[in-house]
Protein backbone atom coordinates (compact mmCIF):
# COMPACT_ATOMS: atom_id res chain seq x y z
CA UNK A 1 0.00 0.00 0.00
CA UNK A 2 2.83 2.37 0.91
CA UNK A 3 6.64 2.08 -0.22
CA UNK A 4 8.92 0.43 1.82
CA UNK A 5 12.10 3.37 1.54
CA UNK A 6 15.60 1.92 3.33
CA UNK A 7 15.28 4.03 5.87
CA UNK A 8 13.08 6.49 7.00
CA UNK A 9 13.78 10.19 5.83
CA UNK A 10 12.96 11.88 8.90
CA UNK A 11 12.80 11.72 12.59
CA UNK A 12 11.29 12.48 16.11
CA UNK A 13 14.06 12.63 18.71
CA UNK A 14 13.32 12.88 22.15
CA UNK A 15 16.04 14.85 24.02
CA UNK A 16 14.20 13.88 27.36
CA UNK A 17 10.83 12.88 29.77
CA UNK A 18 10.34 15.18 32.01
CA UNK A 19 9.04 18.43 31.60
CA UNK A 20 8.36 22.14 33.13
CA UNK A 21 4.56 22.09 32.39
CA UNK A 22 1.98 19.66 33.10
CA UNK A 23 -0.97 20.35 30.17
CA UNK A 24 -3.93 18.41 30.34
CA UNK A 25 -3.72 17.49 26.99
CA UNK A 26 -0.41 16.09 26.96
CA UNK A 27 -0.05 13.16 24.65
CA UNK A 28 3.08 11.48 26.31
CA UNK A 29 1.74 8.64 27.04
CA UNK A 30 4.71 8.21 30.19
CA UNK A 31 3.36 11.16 31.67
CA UNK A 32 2.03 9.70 34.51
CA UNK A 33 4.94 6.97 35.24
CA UNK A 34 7.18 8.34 37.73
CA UNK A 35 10.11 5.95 36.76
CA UNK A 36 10.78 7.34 33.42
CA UNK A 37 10.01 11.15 34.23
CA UNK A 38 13.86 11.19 34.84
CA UNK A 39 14.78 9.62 31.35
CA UNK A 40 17.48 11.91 29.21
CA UNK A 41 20.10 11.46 26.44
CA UNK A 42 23.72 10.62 27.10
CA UNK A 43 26.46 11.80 25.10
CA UNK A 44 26.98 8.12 24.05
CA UNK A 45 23.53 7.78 22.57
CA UNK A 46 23.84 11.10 21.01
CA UNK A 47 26.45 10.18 19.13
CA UNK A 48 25.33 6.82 18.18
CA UNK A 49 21.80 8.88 16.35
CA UNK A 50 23.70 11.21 14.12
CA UNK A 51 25.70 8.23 12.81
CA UNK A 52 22.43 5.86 12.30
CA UNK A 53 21.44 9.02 10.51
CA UNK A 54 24.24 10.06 8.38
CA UNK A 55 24.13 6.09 7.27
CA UNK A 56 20.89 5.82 6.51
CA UNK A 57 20.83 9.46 4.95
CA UNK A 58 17.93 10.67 7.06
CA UNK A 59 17.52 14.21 5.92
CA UNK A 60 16.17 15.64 8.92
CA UNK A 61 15.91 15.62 12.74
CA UNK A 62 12.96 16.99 14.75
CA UNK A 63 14.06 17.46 18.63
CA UNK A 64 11.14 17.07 20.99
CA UNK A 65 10.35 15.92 24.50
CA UNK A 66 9.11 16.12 27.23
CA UNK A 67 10.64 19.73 27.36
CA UNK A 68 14.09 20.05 25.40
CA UNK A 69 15.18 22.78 27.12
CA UNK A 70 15.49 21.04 30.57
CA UNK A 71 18.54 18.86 29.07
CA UNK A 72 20.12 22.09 27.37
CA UNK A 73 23.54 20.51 27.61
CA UNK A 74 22.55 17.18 25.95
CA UNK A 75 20.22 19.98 23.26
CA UNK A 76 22.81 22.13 22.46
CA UNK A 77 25.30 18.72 21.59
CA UNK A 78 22.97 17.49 19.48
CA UNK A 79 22.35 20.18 17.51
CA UNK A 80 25.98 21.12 17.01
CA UNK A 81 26.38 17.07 15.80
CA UNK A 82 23.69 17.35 13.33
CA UNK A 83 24.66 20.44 11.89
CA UNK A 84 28.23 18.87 11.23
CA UNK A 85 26.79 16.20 9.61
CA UNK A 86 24.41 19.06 7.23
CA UNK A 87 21.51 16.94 8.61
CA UNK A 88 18.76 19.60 9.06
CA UNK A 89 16.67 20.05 12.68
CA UNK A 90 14.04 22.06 14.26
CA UNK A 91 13.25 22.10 17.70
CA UNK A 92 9.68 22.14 19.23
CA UNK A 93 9.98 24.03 22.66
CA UNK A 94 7.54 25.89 25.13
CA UNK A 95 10.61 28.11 25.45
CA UNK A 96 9.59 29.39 29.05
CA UNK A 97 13.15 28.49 29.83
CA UNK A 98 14.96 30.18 27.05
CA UNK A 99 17.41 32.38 28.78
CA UNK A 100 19.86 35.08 26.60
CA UNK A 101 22.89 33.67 27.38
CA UNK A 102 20.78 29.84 26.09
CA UNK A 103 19.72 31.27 23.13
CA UNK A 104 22.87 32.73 22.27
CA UNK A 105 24.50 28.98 22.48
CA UNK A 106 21.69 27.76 20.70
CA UNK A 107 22.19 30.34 17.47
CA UNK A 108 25.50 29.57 17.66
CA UNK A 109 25.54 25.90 17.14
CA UNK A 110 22.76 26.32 14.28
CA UNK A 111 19.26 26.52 15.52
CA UNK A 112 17.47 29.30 13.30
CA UNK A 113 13.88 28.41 14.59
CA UNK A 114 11.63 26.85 17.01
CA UNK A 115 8.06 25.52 17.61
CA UNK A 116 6.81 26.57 20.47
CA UNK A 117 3.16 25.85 21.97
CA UNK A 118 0.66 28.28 23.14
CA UNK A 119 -2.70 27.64 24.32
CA UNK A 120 -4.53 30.87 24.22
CA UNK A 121 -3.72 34.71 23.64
CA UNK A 122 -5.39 34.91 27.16
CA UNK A 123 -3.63 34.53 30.03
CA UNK A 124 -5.83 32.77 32.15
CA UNK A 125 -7.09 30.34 29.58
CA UNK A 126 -3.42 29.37 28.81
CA UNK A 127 -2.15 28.98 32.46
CA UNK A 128 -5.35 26.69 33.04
CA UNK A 129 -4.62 24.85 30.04
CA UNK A 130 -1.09 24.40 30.91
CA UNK A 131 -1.97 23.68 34.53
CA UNK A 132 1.13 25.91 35.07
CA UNK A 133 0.35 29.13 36.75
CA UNK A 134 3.00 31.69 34.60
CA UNK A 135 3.77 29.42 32.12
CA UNK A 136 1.82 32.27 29.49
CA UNK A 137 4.46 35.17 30.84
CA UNK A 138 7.06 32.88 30.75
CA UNK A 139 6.55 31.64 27.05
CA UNK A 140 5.98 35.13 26.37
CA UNK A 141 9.65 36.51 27.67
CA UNK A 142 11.00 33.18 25.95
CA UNK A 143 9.27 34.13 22.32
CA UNK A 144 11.03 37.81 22.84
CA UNK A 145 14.51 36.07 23.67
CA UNK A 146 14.39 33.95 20.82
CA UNK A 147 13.61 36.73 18.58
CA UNK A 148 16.39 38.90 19.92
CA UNK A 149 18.70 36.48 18.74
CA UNK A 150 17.39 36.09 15.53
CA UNK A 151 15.73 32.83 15.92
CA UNK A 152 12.24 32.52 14.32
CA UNK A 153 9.10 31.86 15.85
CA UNK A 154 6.40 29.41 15.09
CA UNK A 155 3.28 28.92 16.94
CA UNK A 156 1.38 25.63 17.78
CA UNK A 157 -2.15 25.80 19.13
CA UNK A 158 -3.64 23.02 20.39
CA UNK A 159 -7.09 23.29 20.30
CA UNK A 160 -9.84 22.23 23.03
CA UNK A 161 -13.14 22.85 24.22
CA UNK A 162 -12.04 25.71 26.71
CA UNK A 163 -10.17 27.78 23.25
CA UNK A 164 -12.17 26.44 20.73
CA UNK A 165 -13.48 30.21 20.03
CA UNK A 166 -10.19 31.63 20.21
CA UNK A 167 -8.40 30.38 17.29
CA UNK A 168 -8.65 33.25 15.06
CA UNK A 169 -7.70 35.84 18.21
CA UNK A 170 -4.91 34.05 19.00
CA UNK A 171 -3.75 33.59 15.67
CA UNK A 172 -3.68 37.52 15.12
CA UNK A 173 -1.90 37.73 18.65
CA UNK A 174 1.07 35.83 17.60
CA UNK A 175 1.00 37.37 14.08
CA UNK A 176 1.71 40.40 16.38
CA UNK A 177 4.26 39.03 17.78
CA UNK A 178 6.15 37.88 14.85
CA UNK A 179 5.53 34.43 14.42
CA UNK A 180 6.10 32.98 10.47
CA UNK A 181 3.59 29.90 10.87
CA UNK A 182 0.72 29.63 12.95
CA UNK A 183 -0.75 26.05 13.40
CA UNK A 184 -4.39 25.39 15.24
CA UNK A 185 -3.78 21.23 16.02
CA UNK A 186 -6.67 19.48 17.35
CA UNK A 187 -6.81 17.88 20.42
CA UNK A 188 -5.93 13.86 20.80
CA UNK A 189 -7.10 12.02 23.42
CA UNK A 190 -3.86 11.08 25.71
CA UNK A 191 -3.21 7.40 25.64
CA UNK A 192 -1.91 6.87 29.29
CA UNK A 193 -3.43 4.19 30.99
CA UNK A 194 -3.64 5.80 33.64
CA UNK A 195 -5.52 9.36 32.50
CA UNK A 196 -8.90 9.58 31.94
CA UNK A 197 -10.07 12.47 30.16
CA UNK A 198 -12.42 15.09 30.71
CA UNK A 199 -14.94 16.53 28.09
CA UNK A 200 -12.75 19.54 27.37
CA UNK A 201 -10.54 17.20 25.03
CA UNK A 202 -13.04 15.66 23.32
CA UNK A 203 -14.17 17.54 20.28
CA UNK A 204 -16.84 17.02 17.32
CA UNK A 205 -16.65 17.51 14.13
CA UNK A 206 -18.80 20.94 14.53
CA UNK A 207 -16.01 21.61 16.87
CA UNK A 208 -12.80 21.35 14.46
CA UNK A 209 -15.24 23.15 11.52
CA UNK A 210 -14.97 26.23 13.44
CA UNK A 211 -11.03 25.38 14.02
CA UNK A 212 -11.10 25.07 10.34
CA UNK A 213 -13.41 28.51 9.59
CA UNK A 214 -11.30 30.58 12.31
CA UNK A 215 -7.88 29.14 10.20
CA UNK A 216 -9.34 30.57 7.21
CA UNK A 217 -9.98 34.35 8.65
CA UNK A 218 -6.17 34.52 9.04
CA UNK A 219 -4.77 33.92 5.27
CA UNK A 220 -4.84 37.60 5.39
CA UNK A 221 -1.94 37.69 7.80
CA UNK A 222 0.31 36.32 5.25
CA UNK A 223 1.62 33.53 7.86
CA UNK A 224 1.67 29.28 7.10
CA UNK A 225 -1.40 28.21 8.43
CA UNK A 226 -1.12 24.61 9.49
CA UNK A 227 -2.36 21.46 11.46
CA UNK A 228 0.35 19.58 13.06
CA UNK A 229 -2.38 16.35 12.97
CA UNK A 230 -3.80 15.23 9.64
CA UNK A 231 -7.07 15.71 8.66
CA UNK A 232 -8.68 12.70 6.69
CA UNK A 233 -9.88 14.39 2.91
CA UNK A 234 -13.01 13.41 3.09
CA UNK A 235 -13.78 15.57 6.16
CA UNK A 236 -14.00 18.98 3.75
CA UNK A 237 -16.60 19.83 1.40
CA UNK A 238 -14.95 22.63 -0.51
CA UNK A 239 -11.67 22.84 -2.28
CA UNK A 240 -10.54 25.89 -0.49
CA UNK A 241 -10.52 24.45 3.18
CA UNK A 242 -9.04 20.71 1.24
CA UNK A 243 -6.22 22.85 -0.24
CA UNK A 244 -5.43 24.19 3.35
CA UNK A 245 -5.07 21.51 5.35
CA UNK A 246 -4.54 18.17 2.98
CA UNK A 247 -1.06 18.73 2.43
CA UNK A 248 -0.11 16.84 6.02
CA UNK A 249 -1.04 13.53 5.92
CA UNK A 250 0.75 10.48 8.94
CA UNK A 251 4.16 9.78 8.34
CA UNK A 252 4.36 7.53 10.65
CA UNK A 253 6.31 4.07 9.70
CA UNK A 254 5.74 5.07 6.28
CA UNK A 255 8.59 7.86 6.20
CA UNK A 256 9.30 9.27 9.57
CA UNK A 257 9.99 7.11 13.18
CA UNK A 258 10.60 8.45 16.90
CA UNK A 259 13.74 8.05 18.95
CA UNK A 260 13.10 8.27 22.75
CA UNK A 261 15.51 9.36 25.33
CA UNK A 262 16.70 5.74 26.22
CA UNK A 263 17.24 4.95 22.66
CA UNK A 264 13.79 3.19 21.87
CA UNK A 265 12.23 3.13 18.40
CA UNK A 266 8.54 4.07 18.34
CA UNK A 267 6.59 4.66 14.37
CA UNK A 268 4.44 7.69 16.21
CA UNK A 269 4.87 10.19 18.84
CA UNK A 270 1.61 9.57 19.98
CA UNK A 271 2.04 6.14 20.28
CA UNK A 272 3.25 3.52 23.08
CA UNK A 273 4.94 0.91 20.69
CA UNK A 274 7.82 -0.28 20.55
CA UNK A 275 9.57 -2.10 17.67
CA UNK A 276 13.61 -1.66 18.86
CA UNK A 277 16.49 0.23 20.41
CA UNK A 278 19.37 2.12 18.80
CA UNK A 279 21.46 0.71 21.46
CA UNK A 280 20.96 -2.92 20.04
CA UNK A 281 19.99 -2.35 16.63
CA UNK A 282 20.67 -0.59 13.69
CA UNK A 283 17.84 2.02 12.44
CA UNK A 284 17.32 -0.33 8.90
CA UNK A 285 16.45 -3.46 10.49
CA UNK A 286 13.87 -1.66 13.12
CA UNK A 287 12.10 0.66 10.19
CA UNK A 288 11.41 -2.78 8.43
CA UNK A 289 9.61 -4.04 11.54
CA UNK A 290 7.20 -0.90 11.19
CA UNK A 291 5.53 -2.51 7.97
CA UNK A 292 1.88 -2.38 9.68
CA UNK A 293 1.50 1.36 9.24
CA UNK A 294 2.51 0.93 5.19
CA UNK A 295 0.57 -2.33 4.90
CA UNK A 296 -2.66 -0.64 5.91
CA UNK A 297 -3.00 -2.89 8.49
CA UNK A 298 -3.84 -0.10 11.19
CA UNK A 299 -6.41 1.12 8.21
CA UNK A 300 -10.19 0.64 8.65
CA UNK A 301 -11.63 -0.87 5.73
CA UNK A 302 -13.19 1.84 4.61
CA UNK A 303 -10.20 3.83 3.79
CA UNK A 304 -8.13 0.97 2.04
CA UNK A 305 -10.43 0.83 -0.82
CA UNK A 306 -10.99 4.55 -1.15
CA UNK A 307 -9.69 6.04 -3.98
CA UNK A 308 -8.35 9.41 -1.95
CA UNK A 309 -5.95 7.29 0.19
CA UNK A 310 -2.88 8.26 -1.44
CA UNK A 311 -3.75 11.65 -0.81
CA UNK A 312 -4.88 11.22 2.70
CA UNK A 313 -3.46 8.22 4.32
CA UNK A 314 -6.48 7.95 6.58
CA UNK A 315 -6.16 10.54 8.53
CA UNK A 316 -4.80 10.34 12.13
CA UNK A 317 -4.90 6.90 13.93
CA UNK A 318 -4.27 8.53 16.71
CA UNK A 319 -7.78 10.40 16.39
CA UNK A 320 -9.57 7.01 16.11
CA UNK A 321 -12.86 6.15 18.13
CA UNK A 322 -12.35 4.25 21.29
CA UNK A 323 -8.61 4.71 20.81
CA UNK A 324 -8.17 1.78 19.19
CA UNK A 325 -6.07 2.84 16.05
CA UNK A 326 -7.68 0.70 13.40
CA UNK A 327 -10.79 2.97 13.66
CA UNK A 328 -11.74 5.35 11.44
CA UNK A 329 -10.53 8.75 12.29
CA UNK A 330 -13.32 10.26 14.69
CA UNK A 331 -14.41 13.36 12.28
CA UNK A 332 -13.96 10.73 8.60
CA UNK A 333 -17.06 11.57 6.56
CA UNK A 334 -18.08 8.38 4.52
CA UNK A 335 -20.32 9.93 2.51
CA UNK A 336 -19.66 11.81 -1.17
CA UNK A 337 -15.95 11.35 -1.19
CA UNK A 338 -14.96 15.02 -2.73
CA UNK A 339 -13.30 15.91 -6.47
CA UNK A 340 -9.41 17.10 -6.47
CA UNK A 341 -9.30 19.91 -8.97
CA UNK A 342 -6.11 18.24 -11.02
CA UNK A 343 -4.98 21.52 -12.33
CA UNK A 344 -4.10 22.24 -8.45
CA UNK A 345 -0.33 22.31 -9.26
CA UNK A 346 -0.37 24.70 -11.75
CA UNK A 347 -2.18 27.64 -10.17
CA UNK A 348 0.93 29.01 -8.22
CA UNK A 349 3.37 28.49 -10.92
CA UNK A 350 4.06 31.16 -13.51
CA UNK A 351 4.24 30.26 -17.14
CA UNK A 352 7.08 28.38 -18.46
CA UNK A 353 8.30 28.63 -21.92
CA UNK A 354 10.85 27.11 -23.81
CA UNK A 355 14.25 29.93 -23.46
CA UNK A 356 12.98 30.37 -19.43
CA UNK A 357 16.00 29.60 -17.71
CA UNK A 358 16.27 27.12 -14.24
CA UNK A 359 17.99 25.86 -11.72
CA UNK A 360 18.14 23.27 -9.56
CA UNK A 361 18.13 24.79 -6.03
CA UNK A 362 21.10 24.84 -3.52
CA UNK A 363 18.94 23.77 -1.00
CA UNK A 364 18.09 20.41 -2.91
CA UNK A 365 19.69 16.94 -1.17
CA UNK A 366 19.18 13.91 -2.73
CA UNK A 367 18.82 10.04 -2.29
CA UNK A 368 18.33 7.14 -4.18
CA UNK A 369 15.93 3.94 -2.83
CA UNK A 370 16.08 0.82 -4.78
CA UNK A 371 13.95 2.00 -7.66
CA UNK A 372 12.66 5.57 -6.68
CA UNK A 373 14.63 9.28 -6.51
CA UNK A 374 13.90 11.08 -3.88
CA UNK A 375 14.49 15.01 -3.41
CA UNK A 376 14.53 16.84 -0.48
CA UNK A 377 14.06 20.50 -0.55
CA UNK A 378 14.45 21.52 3.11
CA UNK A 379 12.92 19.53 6.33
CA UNK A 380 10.30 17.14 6.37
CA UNK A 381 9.45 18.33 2.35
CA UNK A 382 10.22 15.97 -0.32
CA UNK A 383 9.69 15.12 -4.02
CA UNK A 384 9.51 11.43 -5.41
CA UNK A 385 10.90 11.17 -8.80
CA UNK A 386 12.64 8.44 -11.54
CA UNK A 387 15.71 6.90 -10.64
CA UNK A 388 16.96 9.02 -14.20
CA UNK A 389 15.71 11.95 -13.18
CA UNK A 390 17.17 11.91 -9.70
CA UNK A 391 20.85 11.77 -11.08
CA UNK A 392 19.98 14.64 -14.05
CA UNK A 393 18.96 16.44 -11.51
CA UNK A 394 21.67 15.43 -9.11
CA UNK A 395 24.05 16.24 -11.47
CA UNK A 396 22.88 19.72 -12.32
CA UNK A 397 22.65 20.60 -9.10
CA UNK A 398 26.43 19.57 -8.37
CA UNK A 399 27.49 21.28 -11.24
CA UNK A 400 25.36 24.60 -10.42
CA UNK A 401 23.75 24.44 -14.71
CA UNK A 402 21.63 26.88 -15.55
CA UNK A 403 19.22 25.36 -18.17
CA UNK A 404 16.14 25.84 -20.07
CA UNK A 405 14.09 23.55 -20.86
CA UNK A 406 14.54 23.30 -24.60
CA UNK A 407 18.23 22.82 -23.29
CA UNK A 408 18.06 20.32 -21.44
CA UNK A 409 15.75 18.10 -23.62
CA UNK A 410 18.13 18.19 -26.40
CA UNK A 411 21.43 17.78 -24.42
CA UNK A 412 19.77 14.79 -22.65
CA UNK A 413 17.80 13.07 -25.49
CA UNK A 414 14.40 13.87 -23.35
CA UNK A 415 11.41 11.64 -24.97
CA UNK A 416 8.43 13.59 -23.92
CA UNK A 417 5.42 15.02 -24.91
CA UNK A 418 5.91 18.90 -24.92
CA UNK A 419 3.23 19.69 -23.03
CA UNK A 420 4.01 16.92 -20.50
CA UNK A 421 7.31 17.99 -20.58
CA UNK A 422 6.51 21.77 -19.53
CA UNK A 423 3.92 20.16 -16.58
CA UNK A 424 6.72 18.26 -15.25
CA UNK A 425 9.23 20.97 -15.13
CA UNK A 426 6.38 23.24 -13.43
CA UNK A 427 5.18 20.63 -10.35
CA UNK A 428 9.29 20.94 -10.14
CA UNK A 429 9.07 24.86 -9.57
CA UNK A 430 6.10 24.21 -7.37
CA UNK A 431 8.33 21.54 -5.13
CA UNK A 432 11.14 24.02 -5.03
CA UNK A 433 13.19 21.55 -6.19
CA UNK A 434 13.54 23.87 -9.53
CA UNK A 435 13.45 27.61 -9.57
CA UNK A 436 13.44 30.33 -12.61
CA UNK A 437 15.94 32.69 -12.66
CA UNK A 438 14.98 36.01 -11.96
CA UNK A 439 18.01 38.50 -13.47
């Protein structure tokens, strides 16, 4: 149902357990299990990740917790490692404990931006939320610090009963602030066993319409508007909402894993699971053991059949009714699965004629799977092409050619319909992987 890659080509790493809040939505499913609360990397393990990665090629690194920034030593390692080894990062953070002198470090070791979560633009509602009294003046200071040493801001919301109405506000609040991405996630029922949850993180699908409407009010601010949890296709019923949100779809086992703190190998962040340990195995042999999330064995029925699945993926298992992950997502709609306008890819890419002259971008890294090309063009965003293609464009790209396309079909013998030809060059400018150049 889903390739099988070599290796995955991103990943979750958990710096550490424990952490400086305690929100009640919190989705670590240890978070109640006093013997782990303690659990951080060691140098040791640190160093044995970046070399699974640079093995395996894994283009990029996503540092998570518990709270990062309570293990800044064991943080500010890791990033320095990774940014040796030109794999990229980003770090998700509450950043109430970003100090000056921290963020300083931090710049200087590579870190250009962070994810940080905020629950509300109101203090109250946040600190409740949070079940941290501060933690809103805290985050606050710790947004400023980052910014005064030129690291960029993105905002997570997640999104409950109690701030269900104040997506929009808060959106424009962190706009304000001078945030680049503003994401409205909703909320997932924890999985601890030992956590039962109240109403206030159980939403319906009126609920996450409204999530969806307020989103919509803020394309006028100009920032990325987001969902850090997929929403299954068939939950919108216009193209404009679809085109917002559809471009996330689970990862999980199928290109991306998670990397605790002791070294264990989970497919989801979310999810309890364990398939191995980078202290006893090497990353290859545990991504193969993931094949239930490509098989669509965690799938309900319904969505292995439907013709929007690779689009969609199912949306979130972790969003499943009864928490049992082979349910259908909770808001999946199985009634008139919607129409993808096909001429999607072409609407924000400017006419391309035969003298225009490309590029391959700098930013472009590249790896070959068995029989498939793949292109990244900066985090967690790649491009799937041809085996062919991959080394043309590998090639160009280590040679720095500028090209046009009636160029490059002659030099390279290109046997292609013209128009298909011009198509495939422009999804290219639309993936960044090509771009036109402009003087």
């Amino acid at each position: 149902m889903y390739r099988t890659l070599d290796a995955p080509l991103s990943v979750h790493i958990e710096t550490n357990t424990s952490c400086n809040q305690q929100c009640r939505h919190c989705y670590n499913f240890w978070r109640n299990d006093d013997s782990n609360l303690k659990d951080s990397l060691s140098k040791s393990l640190i160093v044995c990740i970046v070399e699974q990665l640079v093995k395996h090629r894994v283009f990029h690194a996503i540092i998570t917790g518990g709270e990062p920034l309570l293990n800044a030593a064991s943080l500010i390692l890791l990033i320095d490692e990774l940014n040796k080894k030109k794999i990229t990062f980003s770090l998700n953070s509450n950043l109430a404990l970003l100090t000056p002198e921290l963020a300083e470090k931090l710049k200087s070791v590579g870190l250009n931006s962070v994810l940080t979560s905020l629950l509300s633009c109101d203090e109250t509602t946040h600190d409740y939320l949070s079940s941290t009294k501060g933690s809103f003046r805290r985050i606050m200071r710790g947004i400023d610090v980052a910014h005064l040493a030129n690291i960029k801001v993105a905002v997570n919301m997640v999104v409950m009963k109690n701030n269900l109405m104040q997506v929009e506000e808060t959106g424009r609040f962190v706009n304000k602030l001078g945030a680049f991405s503003f994401s409205a996630t909703r909320v997932m029922t924890p999985r601890s066993q030992q956590y039962q949850p109240s109403k206030e993180l159980i939403l319906t699908a009126g609920d996450i319409q409204l999530i969806v409407r307020q989103m919509l009010a803020l394309k006028d601010t100009k920032m990325r508007l987001d969902s850090l949890i997929p929403y299954p296709t068939c939950f919108f019923d216009d193209e404009i909402t679809r085109e917002m949100f559809i471009g996330r779809a689970c990862s999980a086992g199928k290109t991306s894993l998670v990397i605790a703190s002791d070294g264990s190998i989970r497919a989801c962040t979310h999810h309890e699971k364990i398939y191995g340990s980078l202290i006893f195995d090497d990353l290859s042999s545990v991504w193969l053991q993931m094949q239930e999330w490509r098989d669509g064995s965690l799938l309900p029925e319904f969505c292995r059949s439907c013709r929007l699945l690779p689009k969609c993926g199912g949306g979130c298992r972790m969003a499943s009714k009864e928490n049992d992950i082979c349910e259908k997502d909770s808001i999946m709609n199985k009634g008139t699965l919607p129409e993808f306008n096909s001429a999607t890819t072409e609407v924000h890419t400017p006419t391309l004629k035969n003298d225009t002259r490309l590029f391959v971008k700098r930013s472009c890294r590249f790896r070959k799977d068995r029989e498939i090309g793949i292109i990244n063009t900066g985090g967690i965003r790649n491009t799937l092409v041809s085996p062919k293609t991959l080394t043309l464009l590998e090639k160009l790209h280590a040679e720095n050619v500028v090209f046009t396309p009636d160029s490059l079909q002659k030099e390279y013998d290109i046997i292609m319909n013209k128009d298909r030809y011009l198509f495939f060059l422009r999804s290219l400018i639309s993936k960044n992987v090509l771009a036109i150049v402009t003087v």
